[in-house]
Protein backbone atom coordinates (compact mmCIF):
# COMPACT_ATOMS: atom_id res chain seq x y z
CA UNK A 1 109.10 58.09 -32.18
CA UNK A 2 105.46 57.29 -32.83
CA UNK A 3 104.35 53.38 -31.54
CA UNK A 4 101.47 53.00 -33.44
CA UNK A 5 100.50 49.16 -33.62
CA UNK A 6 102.84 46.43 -33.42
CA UNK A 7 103.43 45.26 -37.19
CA UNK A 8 105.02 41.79 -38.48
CA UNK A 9 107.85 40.87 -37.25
CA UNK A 10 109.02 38.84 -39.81
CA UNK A 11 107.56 37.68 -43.14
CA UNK A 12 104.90 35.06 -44.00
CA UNK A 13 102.09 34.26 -42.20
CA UNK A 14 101.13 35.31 -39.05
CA UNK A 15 98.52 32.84 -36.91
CA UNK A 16 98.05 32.97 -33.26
CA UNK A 17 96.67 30.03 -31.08
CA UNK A 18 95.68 29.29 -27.88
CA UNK A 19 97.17 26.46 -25.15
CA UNK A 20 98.26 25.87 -21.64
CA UNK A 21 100.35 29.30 -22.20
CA UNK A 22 97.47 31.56 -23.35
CA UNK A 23 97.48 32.87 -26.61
CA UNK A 24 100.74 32.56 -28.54
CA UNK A 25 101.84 33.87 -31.83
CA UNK A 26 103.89 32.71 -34.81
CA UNK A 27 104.74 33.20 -38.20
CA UNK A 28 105.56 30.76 -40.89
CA UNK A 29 107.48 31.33 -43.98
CA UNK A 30 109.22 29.09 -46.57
CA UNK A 31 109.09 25.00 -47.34
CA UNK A 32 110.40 22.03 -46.25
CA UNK A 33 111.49 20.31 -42.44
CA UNK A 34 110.28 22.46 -39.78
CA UNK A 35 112.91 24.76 -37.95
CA UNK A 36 111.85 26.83 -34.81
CA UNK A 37 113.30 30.11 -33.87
CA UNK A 38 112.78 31.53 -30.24
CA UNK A 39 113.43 34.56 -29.48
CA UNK A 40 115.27 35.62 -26.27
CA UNK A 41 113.88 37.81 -23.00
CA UNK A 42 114.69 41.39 -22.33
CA UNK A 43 112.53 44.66 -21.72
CA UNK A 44 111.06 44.73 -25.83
CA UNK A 45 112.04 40.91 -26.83
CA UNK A 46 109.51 39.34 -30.21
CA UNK A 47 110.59 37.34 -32.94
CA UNK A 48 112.56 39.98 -34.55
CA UNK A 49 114.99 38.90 -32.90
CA UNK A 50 115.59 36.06 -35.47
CA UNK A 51 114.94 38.42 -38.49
CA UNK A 52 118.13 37.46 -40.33
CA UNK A 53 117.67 33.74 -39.74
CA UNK A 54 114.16 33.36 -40.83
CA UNK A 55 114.42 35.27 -43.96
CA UNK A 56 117.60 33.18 -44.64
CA UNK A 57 115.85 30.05 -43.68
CA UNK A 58 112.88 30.30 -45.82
CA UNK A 59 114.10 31.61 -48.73
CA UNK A 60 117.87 30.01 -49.25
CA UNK A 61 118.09 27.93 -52.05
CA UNK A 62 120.15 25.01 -51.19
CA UNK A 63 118.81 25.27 -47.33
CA UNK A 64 115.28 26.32 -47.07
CA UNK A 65 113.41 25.23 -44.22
CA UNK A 66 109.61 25.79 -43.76
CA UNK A 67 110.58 28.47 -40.61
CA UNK A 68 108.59 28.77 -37.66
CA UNK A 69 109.47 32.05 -35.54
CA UNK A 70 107.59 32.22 -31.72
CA UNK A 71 106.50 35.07 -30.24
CA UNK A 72 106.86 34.07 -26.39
CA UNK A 73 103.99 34.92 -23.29
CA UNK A 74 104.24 38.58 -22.86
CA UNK A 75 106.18 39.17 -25.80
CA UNK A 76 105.63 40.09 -29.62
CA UNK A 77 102.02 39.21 -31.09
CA UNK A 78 101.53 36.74 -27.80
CA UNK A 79 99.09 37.54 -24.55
CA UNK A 80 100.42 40.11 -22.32
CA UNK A 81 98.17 39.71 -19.86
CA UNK A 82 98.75 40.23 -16.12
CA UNK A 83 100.10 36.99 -14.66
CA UNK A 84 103.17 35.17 -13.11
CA UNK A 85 105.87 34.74 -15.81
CA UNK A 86 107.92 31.56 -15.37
CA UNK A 87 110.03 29.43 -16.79
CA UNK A 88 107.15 26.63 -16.76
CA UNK A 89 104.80 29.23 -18.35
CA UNK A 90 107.61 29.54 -21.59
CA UNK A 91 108.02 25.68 -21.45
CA UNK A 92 104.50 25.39 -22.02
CA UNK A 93 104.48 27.77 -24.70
CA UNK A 94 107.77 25.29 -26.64
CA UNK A 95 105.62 22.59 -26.11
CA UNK A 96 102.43 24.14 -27.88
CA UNK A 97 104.66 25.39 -30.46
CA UNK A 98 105.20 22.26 -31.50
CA UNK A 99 102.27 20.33 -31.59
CA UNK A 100 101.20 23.41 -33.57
CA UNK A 101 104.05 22.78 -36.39
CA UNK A 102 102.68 19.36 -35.95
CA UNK A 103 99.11 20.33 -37.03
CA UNK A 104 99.87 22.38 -39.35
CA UNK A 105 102.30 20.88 -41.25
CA UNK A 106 101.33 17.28 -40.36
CA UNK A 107 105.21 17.06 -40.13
CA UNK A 108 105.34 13.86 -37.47
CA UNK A 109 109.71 13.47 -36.86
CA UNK A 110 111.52 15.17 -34.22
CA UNK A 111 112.02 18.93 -35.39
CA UNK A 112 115.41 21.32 -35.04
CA UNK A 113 115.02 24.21 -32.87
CA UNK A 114 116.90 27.10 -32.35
CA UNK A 115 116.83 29.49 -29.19
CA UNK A 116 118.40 32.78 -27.95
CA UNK A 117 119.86 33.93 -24.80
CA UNK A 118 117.49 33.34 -22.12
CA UNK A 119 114.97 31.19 -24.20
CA UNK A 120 117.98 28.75 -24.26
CA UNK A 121 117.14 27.94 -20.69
CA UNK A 122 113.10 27.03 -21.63
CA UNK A 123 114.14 25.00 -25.13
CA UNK A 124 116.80 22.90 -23.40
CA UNK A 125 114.07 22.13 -20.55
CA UNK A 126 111.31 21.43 -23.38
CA UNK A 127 113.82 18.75 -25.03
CA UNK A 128 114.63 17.31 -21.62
CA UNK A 129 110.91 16.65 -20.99
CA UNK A 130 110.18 15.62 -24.53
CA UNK A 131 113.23 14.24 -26.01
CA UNK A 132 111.16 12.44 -28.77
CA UNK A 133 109.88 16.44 -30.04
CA UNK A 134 113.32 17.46 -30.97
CA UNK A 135 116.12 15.97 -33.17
CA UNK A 136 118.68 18.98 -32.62
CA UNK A 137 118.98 22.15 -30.24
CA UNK A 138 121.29 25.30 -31.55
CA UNK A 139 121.72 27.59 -28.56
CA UNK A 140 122.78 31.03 -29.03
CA UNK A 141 124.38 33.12 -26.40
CA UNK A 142 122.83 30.92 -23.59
CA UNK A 143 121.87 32.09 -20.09
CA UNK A 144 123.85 29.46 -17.23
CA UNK A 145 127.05 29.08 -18.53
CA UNK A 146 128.35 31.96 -16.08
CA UNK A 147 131.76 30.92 -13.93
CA UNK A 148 129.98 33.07 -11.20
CA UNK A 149 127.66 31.06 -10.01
CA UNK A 150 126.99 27.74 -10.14
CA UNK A 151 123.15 26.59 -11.07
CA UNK A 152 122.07 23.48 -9.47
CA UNK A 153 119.27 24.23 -7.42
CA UNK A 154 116.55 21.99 -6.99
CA UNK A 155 114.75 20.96 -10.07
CA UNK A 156 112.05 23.41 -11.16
CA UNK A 157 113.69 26.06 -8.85
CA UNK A 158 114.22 29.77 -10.25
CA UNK A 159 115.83 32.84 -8.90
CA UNK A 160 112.96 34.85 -8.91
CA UNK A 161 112.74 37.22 -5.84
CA UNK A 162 109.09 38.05 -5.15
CA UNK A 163 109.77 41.08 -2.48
CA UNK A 164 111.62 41.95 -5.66
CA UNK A 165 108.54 41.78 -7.96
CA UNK A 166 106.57 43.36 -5.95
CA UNK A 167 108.71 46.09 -5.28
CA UNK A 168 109.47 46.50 -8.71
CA UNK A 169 105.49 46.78 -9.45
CA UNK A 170 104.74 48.88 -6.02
CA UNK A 171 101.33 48.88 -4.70
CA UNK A 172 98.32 47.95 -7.37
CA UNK A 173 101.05 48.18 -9.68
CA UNK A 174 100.90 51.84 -10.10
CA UNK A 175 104.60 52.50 -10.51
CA UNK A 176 105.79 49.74 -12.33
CA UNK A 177 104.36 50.83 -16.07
CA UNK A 178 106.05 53.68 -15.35
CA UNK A 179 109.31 52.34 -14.87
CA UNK A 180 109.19 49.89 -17.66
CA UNK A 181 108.26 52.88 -19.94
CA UNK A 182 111.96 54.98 -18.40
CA UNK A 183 113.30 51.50 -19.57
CA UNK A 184 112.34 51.42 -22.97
CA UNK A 185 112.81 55.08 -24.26
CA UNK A 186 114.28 54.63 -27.32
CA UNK A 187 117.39 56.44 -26.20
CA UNK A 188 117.85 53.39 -23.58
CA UNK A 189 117.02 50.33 -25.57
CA UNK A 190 119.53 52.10 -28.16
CA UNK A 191 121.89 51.83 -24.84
CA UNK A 192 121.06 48.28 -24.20
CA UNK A 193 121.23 47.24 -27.61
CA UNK A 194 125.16 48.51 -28.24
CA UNK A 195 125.94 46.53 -25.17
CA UNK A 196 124.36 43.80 -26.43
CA UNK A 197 126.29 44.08 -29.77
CA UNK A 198 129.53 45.04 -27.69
CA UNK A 199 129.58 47.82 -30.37
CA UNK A 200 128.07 51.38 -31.23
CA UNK A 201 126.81 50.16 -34.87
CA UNK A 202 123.21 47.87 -33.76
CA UNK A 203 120.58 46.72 -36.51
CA UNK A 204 118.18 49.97 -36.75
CA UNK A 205 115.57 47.91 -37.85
CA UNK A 206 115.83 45.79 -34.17
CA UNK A 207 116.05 48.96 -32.40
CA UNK A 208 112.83 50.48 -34.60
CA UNK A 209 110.84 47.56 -33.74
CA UNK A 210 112.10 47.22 -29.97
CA UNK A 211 110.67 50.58 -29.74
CA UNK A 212 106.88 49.95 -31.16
CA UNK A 213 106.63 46.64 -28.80
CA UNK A 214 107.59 48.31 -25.66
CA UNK A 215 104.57 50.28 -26.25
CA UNK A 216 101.99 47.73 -26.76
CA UNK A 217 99.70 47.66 -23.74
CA UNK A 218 100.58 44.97 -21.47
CA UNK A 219 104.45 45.04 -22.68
CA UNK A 220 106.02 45.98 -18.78
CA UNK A 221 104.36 42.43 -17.25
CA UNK A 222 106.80 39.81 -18.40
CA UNK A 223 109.86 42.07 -18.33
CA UNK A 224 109.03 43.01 -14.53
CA UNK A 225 108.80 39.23 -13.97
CA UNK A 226 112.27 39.01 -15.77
CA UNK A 227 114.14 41.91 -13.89
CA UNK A 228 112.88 40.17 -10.41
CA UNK A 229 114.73 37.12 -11.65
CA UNK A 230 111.70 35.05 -11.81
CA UNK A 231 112.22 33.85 -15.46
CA UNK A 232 115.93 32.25 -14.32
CA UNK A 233 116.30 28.71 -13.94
CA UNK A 234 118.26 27.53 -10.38
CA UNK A 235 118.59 23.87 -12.01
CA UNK A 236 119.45 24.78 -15.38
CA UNK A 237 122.94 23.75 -15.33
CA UNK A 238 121.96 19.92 -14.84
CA UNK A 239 119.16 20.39 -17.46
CA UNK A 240 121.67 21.16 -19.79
CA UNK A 241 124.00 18.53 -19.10
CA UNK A 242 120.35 15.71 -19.12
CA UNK A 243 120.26 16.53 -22.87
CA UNK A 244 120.33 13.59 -25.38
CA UNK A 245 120.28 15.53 -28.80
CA UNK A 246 122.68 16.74 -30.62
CA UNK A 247 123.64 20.49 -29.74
CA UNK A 248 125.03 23.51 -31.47
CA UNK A 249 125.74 26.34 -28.79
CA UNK A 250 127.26 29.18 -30.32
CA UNK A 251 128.19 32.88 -28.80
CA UNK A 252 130.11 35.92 -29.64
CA UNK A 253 133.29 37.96 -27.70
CA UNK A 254 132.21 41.40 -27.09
CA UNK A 255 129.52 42.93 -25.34
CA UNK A 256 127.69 42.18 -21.94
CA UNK A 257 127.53 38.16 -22.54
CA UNK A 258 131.09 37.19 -22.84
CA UNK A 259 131.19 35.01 -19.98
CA UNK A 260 130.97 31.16 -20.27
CA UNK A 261 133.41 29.80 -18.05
CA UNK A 262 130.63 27.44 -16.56
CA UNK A 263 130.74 26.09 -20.37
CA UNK A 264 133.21 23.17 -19.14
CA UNK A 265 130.44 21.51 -17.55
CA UNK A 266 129.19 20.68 -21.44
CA UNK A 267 132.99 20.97 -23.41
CA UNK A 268 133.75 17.67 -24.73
CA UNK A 269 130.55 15.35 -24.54
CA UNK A 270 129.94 14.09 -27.70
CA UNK A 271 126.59 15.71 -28.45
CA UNK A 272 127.95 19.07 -27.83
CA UNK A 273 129.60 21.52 -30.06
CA UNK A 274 130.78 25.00 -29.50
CA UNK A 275 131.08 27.76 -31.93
CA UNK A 276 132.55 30.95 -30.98
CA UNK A 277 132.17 33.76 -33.55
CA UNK A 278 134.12 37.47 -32.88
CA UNK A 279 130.70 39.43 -32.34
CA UNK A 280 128.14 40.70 -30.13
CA UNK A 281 125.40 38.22 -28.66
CA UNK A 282 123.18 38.38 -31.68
CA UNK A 283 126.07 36.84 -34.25
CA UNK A 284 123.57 36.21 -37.11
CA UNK A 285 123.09 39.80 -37.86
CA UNK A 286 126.55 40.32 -37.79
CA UNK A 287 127.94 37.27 -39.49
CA UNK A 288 124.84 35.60 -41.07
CA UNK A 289 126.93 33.81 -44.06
CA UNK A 290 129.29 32.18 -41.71
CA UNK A 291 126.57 31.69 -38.96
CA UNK A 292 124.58 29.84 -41.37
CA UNK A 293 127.07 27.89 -42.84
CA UNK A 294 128.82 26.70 -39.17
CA UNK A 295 124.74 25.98 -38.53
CA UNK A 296 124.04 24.26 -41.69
CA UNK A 297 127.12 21.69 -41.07
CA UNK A 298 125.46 20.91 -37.62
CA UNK A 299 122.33 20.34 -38.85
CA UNK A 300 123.86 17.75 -41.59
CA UNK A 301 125.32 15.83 -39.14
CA UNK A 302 122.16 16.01 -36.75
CA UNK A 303 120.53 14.76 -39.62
CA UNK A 304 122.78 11.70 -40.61
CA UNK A 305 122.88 10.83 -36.72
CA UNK A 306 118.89 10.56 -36.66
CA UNK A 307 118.48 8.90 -40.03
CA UNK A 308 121.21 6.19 -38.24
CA UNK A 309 119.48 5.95 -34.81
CA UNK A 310 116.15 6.19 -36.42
CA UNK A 311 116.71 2.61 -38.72
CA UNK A 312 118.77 0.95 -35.95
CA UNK A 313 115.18 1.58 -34.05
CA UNK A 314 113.70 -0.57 -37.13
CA UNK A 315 116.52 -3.52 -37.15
CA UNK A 316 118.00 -2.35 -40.21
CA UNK A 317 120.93 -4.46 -41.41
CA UNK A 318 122.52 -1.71 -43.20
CA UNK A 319 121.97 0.84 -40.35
CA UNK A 320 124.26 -1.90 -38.44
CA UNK A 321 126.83 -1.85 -40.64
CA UNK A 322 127.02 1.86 -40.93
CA UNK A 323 127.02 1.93 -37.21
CA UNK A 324 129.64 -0.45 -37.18
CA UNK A 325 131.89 1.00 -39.67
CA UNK A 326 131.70 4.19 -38.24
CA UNK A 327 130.12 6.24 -40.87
């Protein structure tokens, strides 16, 4: 297969802007309260990822959402330039995400945000630093719920392996382009994509578009940085349990990211729920109605809690009494 250059992920507009993270790109599609989609990390991640959710999003009639799909550092329609990939570097790029939703829809309230697999790890640090940017987090097949090994390293800490990295790149990085590219025939991200799904049947429209953005030039940088570990968060397992807003953290039953025994660390605090669904990691393509509906109840009650916090912040009689009563 032909790669040709990297077409639109999704639909709407495309814009790409610059910020502590380099150049960053995102499209925007439909009306309304802002909703941000992230995609996750792998060897050809982009915001295709999301491709059932933003279409949904910004075109459902009883739910639309003006939907605002990120193409990560290294990833997508972003900069794939040559430089250390890091969890800061993608908490950077959350942050600038935002105040660009802010600019450009002068939309001032806390925005809902939803995040997949890895990218779990850099929204739930982004709302930990700036709790005021986000009124809800949904976080699908998260990274750091493993009952392997526990994640409390010291804050800021990853489990990158630099002898790893620069193995993996070998000497003025001739050999790792090469590798990258034996990693992303599109015989192997077929491979990678039925374990992800857990299942031989994948979204050929995913696995079309995987294929294209693996061979954008620059597309082996962050994915080197990710196989080294370097993109893993030591300390994410107390980041999680630091967050304030509500969240929705969903995942499926078959495939390679089944396990989240570590999940007990969250089960049962009040502004966590858990939704398991009987698919793959990627449960929107598989089960978008019920994905979205599950999702849409969250985000109702996300919204009624904020509306109630929001006027007890003004000294509203009437938010008192709904407190009070329970509502």
């Amino acid at each position: 297969m032909k790669s040709g250059a990297l077409p639109a992920a999704v639909s709407g507009e495309h814009v790409q802007f610059d910020g502590p993270a380099g150049r960053l790109g995102l499209y925007i599609a439909g009306e309304g309260e802002p909703l941000l989609l992230v995609h996750s990390v792998n060897a050809a991640a982009s915001a295709a990822e999301l491709r059932p959710l933003h279409e949904h999003y910004a075109h459902a009639p009883l739910a639309r959402r003006c939907v605002y799909s990120l193409d990560l550092p290294g990833f997508g329609s972003a900069e794939r330039s040559d430089r250390a990939y890091t969890p800061r570097l993608m908490t950077e790029a959350l942050h600038a995400a935002v105040e660009c939703i802010r600019r450009r829809s002068r939309f001032s309230g806390a925005i809902d945000a939803l995040a997949l697999s890895l990218s779990c790890e850099f929204l739930a640090r982004a709302a930990a630093e700036s709790p005021a940017d986000f009124r809800s987090l949904a976080l699908v097949s998260p990274t750091g719920f493993s009952g392997l090994h526990p994640r409390r390293g010291a804050p800021g800490s990853t489990l990158g392996k630099p002898a790893l990295l620069r193995a993996l790149r070998g000497p003025r990085d001739l050999w790792g382009e090469a590798l990258f590219r034996g990693l992303t025939r599109p015989k192997v991200i077929r491979y990678f994509l039925r374990r992800t799904w857990g299942a031989r049947e994948i979204d050929e429209a995913l696995w079309r578009y995987d294929v294209i953005s693996a061979r954008q030039p620059g597309a082996h940088f962050a994915p080197l940085h990710f196989l080294a570990g370097c993109l893993f968060s030591a300390d994410i397992q107390a980041v999680y349990e630091s967050l304030v807003q509500p969240v929705w953290m969903s995942h499926g039953i078959r495939g390679d990211f089944t396990d989240y025994r570590g999940a007990r660390i969250v089960e049962g605090r009040d502004n966590w729920q858990i939704q398991v669904f009987p698919t793959g990691a990627l449960p929107h393509f598989e089960v978008l109605p019920g994905f979205t509906a599950s999702y849409d109840r969250f985000l109702a009650k996300a919204g009624r809690v904020a509306a109630v916090e929001a006027a007890r912040a003004t000294g509203s009689p009437g938010a008192r009494r709904r407190g009070s009563s329970g509502g």
